[in-house]
C-alpha atoms as a PDB file:
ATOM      1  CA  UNK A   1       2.459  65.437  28.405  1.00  0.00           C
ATOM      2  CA  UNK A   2       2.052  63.152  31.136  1.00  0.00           C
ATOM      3  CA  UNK A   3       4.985  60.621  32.692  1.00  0.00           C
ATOM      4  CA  UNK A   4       3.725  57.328  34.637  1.00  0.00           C
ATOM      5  CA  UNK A   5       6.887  56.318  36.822  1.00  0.00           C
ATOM      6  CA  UNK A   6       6.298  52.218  37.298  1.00  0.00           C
ATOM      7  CA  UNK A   7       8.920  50.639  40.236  1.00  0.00           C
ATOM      8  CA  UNK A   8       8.864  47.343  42.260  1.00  0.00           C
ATOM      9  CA  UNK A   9       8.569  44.757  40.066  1.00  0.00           C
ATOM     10  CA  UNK A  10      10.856  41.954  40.618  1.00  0.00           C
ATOM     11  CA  UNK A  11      11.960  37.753  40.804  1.00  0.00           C
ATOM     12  CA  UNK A  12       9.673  36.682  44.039  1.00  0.00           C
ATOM     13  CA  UNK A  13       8.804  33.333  44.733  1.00  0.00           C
ATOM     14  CA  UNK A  14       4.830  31.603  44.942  1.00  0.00           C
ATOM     15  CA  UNK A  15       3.287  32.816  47.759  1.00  0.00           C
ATOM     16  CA  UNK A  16       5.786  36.064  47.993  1.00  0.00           C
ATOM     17  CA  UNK A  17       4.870  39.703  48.198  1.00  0.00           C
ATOM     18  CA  UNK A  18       5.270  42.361  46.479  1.00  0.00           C
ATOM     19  CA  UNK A  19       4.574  46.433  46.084  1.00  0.00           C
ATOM     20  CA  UNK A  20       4.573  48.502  42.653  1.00  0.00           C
ATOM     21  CA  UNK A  21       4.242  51.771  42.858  1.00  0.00           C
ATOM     22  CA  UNK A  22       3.598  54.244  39.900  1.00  0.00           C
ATOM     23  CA  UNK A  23       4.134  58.537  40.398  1.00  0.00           C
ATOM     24  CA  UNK A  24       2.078  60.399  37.426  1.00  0.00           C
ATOM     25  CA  UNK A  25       3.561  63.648  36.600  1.00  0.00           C
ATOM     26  CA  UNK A  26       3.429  66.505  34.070  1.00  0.00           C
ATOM     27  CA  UNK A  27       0.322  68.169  32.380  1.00  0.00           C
ATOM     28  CA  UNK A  28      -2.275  66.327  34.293  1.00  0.00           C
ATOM     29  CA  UNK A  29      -5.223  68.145  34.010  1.00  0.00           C
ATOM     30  CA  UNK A  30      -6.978  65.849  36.755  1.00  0.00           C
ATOM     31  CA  UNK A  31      -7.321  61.983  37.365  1.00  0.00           C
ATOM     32  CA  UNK A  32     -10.147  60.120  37.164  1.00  0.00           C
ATOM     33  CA  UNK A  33      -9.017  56.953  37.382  1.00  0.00           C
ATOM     34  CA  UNK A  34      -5.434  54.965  37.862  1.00  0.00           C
ATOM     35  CA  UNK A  35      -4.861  51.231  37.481  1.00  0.00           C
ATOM     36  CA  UNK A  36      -2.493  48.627  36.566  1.00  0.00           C
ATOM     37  CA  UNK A  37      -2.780  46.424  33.623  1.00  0.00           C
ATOM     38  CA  UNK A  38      -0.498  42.680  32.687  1.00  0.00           C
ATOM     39  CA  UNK A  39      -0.214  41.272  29.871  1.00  0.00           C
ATOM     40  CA  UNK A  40       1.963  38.093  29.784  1.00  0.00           C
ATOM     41  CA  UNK A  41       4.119  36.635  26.574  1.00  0.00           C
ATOM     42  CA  UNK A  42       1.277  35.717  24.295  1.00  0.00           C
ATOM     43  CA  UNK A  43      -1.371  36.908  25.523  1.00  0.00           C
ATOM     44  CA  UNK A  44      -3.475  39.804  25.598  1.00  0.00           C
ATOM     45  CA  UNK A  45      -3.354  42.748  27.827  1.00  0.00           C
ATOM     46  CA  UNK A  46      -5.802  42.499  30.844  1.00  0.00           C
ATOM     47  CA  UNK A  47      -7.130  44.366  33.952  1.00  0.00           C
ATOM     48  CA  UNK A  48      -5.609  43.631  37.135  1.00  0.00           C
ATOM     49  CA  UNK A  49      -6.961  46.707  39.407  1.00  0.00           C
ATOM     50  CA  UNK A  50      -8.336  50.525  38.953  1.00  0.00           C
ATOM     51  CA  UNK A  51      -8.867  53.197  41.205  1.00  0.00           C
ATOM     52  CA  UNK A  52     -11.309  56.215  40.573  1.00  0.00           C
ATOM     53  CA  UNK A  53     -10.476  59.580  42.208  1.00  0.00           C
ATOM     54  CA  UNK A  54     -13.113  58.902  44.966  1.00  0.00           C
ATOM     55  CA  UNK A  55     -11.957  55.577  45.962  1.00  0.00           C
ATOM     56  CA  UNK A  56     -14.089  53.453  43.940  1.00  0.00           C
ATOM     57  CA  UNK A  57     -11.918  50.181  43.104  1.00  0.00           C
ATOM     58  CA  UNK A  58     -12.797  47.825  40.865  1.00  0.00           C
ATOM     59  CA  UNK A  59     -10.164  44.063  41.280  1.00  0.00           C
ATOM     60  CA  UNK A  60     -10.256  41.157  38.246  1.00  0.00           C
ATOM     61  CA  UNK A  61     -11.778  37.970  39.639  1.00  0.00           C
ATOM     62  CA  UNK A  62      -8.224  36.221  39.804  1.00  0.00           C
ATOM     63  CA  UNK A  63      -6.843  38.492  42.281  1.00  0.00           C
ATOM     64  CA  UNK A  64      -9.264  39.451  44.650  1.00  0.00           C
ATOM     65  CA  UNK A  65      -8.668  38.346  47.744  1.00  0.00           C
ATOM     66  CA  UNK A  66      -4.954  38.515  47.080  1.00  0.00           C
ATOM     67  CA  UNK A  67      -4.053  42.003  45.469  1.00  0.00           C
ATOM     68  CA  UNK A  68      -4.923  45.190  46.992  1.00  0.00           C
ATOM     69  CA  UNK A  69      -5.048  49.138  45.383  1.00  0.00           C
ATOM     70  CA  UNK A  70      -4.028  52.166  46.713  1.00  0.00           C
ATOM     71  CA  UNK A  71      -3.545  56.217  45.841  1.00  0.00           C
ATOM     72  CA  UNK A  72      -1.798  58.574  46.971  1.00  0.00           C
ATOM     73  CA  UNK A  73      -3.464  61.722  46.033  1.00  0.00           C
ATOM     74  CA  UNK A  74      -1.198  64.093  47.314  1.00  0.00           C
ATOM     75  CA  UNK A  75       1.393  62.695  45.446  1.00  0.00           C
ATOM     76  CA  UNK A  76      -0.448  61.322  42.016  1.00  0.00           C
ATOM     77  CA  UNK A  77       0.944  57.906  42.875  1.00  0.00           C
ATOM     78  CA  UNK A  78      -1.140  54.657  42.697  1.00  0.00           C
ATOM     79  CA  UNK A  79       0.205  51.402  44.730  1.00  0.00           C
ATOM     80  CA  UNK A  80      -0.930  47.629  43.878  1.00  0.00           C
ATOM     81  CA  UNK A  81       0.092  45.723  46.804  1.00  0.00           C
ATOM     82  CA  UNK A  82       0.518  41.868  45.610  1.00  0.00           C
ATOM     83  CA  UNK A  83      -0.003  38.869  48.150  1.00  0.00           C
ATOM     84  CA  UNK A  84       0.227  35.405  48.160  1.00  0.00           C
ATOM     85  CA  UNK A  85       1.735  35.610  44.174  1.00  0.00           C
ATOM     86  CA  UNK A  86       1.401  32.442  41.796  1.00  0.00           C
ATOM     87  CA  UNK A  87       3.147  31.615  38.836  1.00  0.00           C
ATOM     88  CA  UNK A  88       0.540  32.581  36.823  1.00  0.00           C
ATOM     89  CA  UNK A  89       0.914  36.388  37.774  1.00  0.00           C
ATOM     90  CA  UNK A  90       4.190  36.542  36.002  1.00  0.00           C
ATOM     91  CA  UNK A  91       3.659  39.289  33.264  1.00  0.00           C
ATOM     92  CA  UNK A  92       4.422  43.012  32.689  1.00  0.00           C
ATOM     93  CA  UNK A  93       2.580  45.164  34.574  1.00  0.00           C
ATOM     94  CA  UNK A  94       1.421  48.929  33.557  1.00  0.00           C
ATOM     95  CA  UNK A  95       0.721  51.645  35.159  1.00  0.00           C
ATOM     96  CA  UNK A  96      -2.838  53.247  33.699  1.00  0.00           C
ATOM     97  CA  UNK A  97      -4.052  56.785  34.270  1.00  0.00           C
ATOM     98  CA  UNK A  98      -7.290  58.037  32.282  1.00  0.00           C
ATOM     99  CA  UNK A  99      -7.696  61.656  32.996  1.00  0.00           C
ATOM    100  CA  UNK A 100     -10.678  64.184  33.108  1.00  0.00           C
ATOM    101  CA  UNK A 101     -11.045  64.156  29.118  1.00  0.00           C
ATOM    102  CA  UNK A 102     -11.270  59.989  29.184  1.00  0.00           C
ATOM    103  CA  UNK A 103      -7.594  60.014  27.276  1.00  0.00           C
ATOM    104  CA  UNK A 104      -5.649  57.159  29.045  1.00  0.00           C
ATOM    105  CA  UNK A 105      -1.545  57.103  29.709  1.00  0.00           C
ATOM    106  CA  UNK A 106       0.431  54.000  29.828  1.00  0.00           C
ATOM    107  CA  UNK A 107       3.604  53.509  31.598  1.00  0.00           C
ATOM    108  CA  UNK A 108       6.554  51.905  30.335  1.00  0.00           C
ATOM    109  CA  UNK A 109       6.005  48.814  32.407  1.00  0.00           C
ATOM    110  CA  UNK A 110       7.420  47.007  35.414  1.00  0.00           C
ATOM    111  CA  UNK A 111       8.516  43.066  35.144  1.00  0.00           C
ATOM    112  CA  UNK A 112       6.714  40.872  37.930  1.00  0.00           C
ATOM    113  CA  UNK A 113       8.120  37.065  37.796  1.00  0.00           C
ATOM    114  CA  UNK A 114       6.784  34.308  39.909  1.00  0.00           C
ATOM    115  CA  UNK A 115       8.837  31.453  40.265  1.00  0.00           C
ATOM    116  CA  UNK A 116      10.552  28.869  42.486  1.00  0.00           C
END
């Protein structure tokens, strides 16, 4: 079994930071990718940011620029450091790890509200 770890989320205001970190542990047979998800109250569940064990990141158009994703090999812990927040990144975020056999673990999710 594998455990995803999600921390940082928070009440920030527009334009605020912020840092989430999520620490994979257990039977991890390897990682080939980590990410975080959102999904906000009524809507669908959506790609903010992956990672792929070589580097390779891959951002959603509405938070380039602003967002940035980071691993931790060593430690099997993937950061999504959040700039210049807006409202409309208020959701719950989820930690996302698909390992060497393509079978994908979800955190338990981290809150992230925007607001003034």
């Amino acid at each position: 079994q594998v455990q995803l770890v999600e921390s940082g989320g928070g009440l920030v205001q527009p334009g605020g930071s912020l840092r989430l970190s999520c620490a994979a542990s257990g039977n991890i047979f390897s990682i080939y990718t980590m990410g975080w998800y959102r999904q906000a109250p009524g809507k669908q569940r959506e790609l903010v940011a992956t990672i792929m064990s070589l580097g390779t990141t891959n951002y959603a158009d509405s938070i380039k620029g602003r967002f940035t994703i980071s691993r931790d090999g060593a430690k099997n812990t993937v950061y999504l450091q959040m700039n210049l927040l807006k409202p409309e990144d208020s959701a719950v975020y989820y930690c996302m790890l698909r390992n060497g056999y393509q079978t994908n673990y979800w955190g338990q999710g981290t809150q992230v509200a925007v607001s003034s």
